[in-house]
Protein backbone atom coordinates (compact mmCIF):
# COMPACT_ATOMS: atom_id res chain seq x y z
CA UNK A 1 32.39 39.01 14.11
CA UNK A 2 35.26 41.08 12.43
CA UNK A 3 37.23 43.70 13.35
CA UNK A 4 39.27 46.29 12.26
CA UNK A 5 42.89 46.58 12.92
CA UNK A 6 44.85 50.05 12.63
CA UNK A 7 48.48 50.85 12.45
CA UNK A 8 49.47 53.61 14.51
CA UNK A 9 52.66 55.56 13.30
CA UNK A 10 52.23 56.82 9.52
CA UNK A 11 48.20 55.76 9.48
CA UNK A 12 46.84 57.79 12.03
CA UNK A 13 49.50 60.24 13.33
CA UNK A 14 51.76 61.83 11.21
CA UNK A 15 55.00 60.75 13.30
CA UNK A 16 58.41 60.69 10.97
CA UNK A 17 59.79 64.23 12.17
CA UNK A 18 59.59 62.56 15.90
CA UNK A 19 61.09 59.55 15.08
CA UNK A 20 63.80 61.35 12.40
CA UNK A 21 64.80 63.48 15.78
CA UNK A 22 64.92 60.60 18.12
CA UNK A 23 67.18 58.77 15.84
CA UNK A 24 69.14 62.12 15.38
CA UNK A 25 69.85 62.43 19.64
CA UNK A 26 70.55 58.36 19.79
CA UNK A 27 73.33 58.84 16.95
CA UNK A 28 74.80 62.10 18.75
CA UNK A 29 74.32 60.23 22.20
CA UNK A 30 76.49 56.79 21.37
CA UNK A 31 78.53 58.10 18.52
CA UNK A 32 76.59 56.97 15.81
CA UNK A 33 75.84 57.89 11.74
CA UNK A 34 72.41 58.52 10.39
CA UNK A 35 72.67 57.98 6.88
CA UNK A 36 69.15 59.80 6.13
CA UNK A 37 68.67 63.77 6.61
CA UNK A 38 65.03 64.05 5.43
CA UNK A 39 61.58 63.23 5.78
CA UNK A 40 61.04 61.98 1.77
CA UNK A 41 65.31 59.98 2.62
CA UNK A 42 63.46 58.36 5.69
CA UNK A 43 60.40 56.64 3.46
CA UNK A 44 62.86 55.24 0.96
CA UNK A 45 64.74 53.97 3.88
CA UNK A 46 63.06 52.93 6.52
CA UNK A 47 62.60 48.94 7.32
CA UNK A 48 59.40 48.08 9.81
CA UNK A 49 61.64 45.59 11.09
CA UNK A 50 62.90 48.58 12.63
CA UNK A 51 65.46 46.91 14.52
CA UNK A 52 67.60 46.63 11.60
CA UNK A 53 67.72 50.15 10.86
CA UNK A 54 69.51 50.86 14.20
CA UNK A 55 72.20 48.25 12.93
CA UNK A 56 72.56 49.85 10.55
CA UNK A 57 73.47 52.95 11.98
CA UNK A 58 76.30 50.87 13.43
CA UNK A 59 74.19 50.30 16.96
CA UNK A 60 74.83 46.80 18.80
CA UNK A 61 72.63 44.11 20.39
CA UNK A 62 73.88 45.51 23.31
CA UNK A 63 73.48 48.97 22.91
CA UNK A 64 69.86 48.59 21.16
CA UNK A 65 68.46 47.43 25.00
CA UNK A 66 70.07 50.74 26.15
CA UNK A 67 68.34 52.90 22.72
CA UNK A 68 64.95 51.52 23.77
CA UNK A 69 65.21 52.71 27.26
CA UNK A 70 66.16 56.35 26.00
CA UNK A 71 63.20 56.38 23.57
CA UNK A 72 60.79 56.22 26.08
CA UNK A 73 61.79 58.97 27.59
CA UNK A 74 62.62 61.21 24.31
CA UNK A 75 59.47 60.63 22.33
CA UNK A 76 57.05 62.75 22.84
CA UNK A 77 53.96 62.67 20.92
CA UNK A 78 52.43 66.07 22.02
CA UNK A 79 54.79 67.18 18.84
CA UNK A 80 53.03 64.77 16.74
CA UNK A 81 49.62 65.65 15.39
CA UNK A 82 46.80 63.49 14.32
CA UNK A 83 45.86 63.55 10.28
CA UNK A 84 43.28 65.63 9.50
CA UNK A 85 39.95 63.62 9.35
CA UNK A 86 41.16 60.71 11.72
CA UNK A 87 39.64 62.01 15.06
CA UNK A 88 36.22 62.01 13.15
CA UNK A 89 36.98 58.89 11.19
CA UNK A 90 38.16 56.53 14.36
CA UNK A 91 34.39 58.15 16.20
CA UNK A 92 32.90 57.02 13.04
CA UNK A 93 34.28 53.72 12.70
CA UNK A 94 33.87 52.67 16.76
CA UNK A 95 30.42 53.60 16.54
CA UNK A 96 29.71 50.33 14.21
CA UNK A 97 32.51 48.39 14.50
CA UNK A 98 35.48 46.79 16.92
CA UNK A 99 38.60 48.68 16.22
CA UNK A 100 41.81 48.18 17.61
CA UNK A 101 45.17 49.62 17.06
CA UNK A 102 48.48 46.77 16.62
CA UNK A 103 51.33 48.88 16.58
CA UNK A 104 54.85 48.40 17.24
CA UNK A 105 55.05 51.75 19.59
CA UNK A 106 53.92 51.47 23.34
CA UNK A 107 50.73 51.28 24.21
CA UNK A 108 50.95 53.87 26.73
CA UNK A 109 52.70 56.26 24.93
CA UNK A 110 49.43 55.57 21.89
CA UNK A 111 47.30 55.86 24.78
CA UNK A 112 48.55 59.09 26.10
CA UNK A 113 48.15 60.71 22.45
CA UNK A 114 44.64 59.20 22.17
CA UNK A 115 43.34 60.42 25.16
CA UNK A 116 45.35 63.98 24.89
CA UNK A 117 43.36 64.52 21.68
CA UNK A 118 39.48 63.52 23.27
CA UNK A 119 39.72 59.81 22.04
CA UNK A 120 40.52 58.10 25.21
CA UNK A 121 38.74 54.13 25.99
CA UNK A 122 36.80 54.46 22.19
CA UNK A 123 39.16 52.03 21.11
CA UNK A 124 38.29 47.91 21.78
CA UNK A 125 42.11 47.60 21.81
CA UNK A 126 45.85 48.67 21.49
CA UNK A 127 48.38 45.76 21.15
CA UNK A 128 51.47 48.10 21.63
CA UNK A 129 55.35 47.45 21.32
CA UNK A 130 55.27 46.91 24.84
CA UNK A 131 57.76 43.66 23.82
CA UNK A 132 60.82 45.31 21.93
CA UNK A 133 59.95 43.86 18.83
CA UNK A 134 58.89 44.76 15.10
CA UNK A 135 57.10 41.78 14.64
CA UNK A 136 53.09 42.21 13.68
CA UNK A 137 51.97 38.50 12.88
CA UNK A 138 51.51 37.82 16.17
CA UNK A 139 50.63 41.05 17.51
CA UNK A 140 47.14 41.00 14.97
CA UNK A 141 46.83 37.21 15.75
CA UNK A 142 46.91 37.85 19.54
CA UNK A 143 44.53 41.06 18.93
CA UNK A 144 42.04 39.42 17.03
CA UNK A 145 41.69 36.54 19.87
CA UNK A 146 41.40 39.23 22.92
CA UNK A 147 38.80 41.01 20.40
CA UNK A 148 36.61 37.63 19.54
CA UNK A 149 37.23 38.09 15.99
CA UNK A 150 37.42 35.87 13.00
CA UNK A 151 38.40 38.04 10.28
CA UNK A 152 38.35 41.83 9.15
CA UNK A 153 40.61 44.76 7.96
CA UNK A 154 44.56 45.73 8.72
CA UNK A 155 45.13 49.19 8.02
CA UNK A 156 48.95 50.04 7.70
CA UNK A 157 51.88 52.24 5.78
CA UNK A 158 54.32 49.82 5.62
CA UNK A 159 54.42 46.24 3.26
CA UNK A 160 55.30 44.34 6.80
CA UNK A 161 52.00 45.96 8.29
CA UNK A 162 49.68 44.42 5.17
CA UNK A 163 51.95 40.91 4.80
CA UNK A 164 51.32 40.61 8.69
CA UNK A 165 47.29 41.30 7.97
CA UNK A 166 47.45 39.03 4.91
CA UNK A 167 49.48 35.96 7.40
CA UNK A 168 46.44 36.32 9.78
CA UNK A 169 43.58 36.15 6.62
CA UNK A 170 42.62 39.51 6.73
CA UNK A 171 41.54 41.82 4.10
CA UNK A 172 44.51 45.05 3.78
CA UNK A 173 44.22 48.52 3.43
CA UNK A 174 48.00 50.25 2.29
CA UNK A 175 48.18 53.82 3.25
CA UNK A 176 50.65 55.88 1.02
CA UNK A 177 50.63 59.51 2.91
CA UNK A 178 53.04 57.48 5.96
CA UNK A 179 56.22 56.39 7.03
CA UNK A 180 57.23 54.36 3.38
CA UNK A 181 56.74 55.74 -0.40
CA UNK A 182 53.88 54.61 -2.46
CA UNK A 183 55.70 51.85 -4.41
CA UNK A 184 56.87 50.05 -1.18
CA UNK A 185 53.48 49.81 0.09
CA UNK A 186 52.40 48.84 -3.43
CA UNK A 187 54.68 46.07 -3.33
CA UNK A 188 53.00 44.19 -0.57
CA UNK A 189 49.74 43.77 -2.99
CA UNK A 190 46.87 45.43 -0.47
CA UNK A 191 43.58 44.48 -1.14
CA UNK A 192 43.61 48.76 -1.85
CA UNK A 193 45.08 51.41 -1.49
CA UNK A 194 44.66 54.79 -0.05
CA UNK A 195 46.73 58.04 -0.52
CA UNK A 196 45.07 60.43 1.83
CA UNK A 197 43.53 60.28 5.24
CA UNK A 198 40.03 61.45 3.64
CA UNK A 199 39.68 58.08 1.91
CA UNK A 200 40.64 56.25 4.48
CA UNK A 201 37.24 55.55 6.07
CA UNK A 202 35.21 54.66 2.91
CA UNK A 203 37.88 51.97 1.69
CA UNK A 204 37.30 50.31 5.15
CA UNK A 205 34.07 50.63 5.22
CA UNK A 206 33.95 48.58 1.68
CA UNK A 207 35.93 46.12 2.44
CA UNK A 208 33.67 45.27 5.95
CA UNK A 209 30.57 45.60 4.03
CA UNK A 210 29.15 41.70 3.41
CA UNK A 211 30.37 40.14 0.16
């Protein structure tokens, strides 16, 4: 049995301005410098090992364990609307297949949203950020297990989602409408790629169809 895998931020819910404004208050709350203004600065800039762009902002170790805690209570992802299409796509999708969400945000806050917008327990998973980390290998390897699965899709916007699918055998979808430009997600060689949320559904659909 296969499965399908979805990334959450950038593939399903169109979440940079929330993130761009958390990152914003965290610089203006410890005296930091965000050296991006904009949504089209953030996709250039942005590393999924997202720890590293709070370094880089001149954040500590230390003070990172202190960001995290202020995030949960700052992002709110009633601001944060669903793509067009993916409500109907993710009703579509669950009606013939597992799907799961691996994300690196936590699972209640993806939960929350989900069930806020009439998609609440359609899912067969979410494997959340519930650990503080950015690392996706073993999120999808962990997901797959709970799920039964021995193979199937990773949908993500970023080249760390689709390297992470391709380190657990999986067949990759690269979105280009998310969180990193076109070229980035290029660069991570997806089995294809898809530039709007209207496509999204057929190229999974292919690459789950029986070879």
């Amino acid at each position: 049995m296969n499965a399908i895998l979805l990334d959450w931020d950038g593939v399903l819910v169109d979440s940079i301005e929330l993130y761009l404004d958390l990152y914003r208050q965290a610089c203006r709350r410890w005296g930091k410098t965000l050296p991006i203004a904009t949504a089209g600065e953030f996709r250039e800039w942005y590393n999924p090992h997202w720890e590293q762009n709070y370094f880089e902002m001149g954040f500590t170790p230390g003070e990172l364990r202190e960001v995290m805690a202020f995030s949960q209570g700052h992002l709110d992802y009633s601001r944060a609307r669903l793509y067009r299409g993916i409500p109907e796509m993710l009703r579509s999708l669950t009606r013939d297949f597992q799907v799961a969400i691996v994300s690196t945000t936590p699972s209640a806050l993806i939960r929350n949203r989900l069930e806020a917008g009439g998609l609440g327990g359609i899912l067969a998973g979410i494997t959340g950020g519930d650990d503080s980390k950015s690392e996706k290998v073993e999120k999808i390897r962990r997901t797959l297990a709970g799920l039964g699965a021995a193979g199937g899709v990773m949908v993500g916007d970023t080249p760390l989602d689709v390297t992470s699918g391709q380190a657990n055998d999986l067949s990759t979808v690269g979105v280009t409408y998310g969180w990193c430009t076109p070229q980035r997600v290029q660069q991570a060689n997806p089995d294809r790629l898809v530039h709007s949320p209207h496509d999204l559904e057929a190229a999974i659909r292919d690459l789950m169809s029986p070879r």
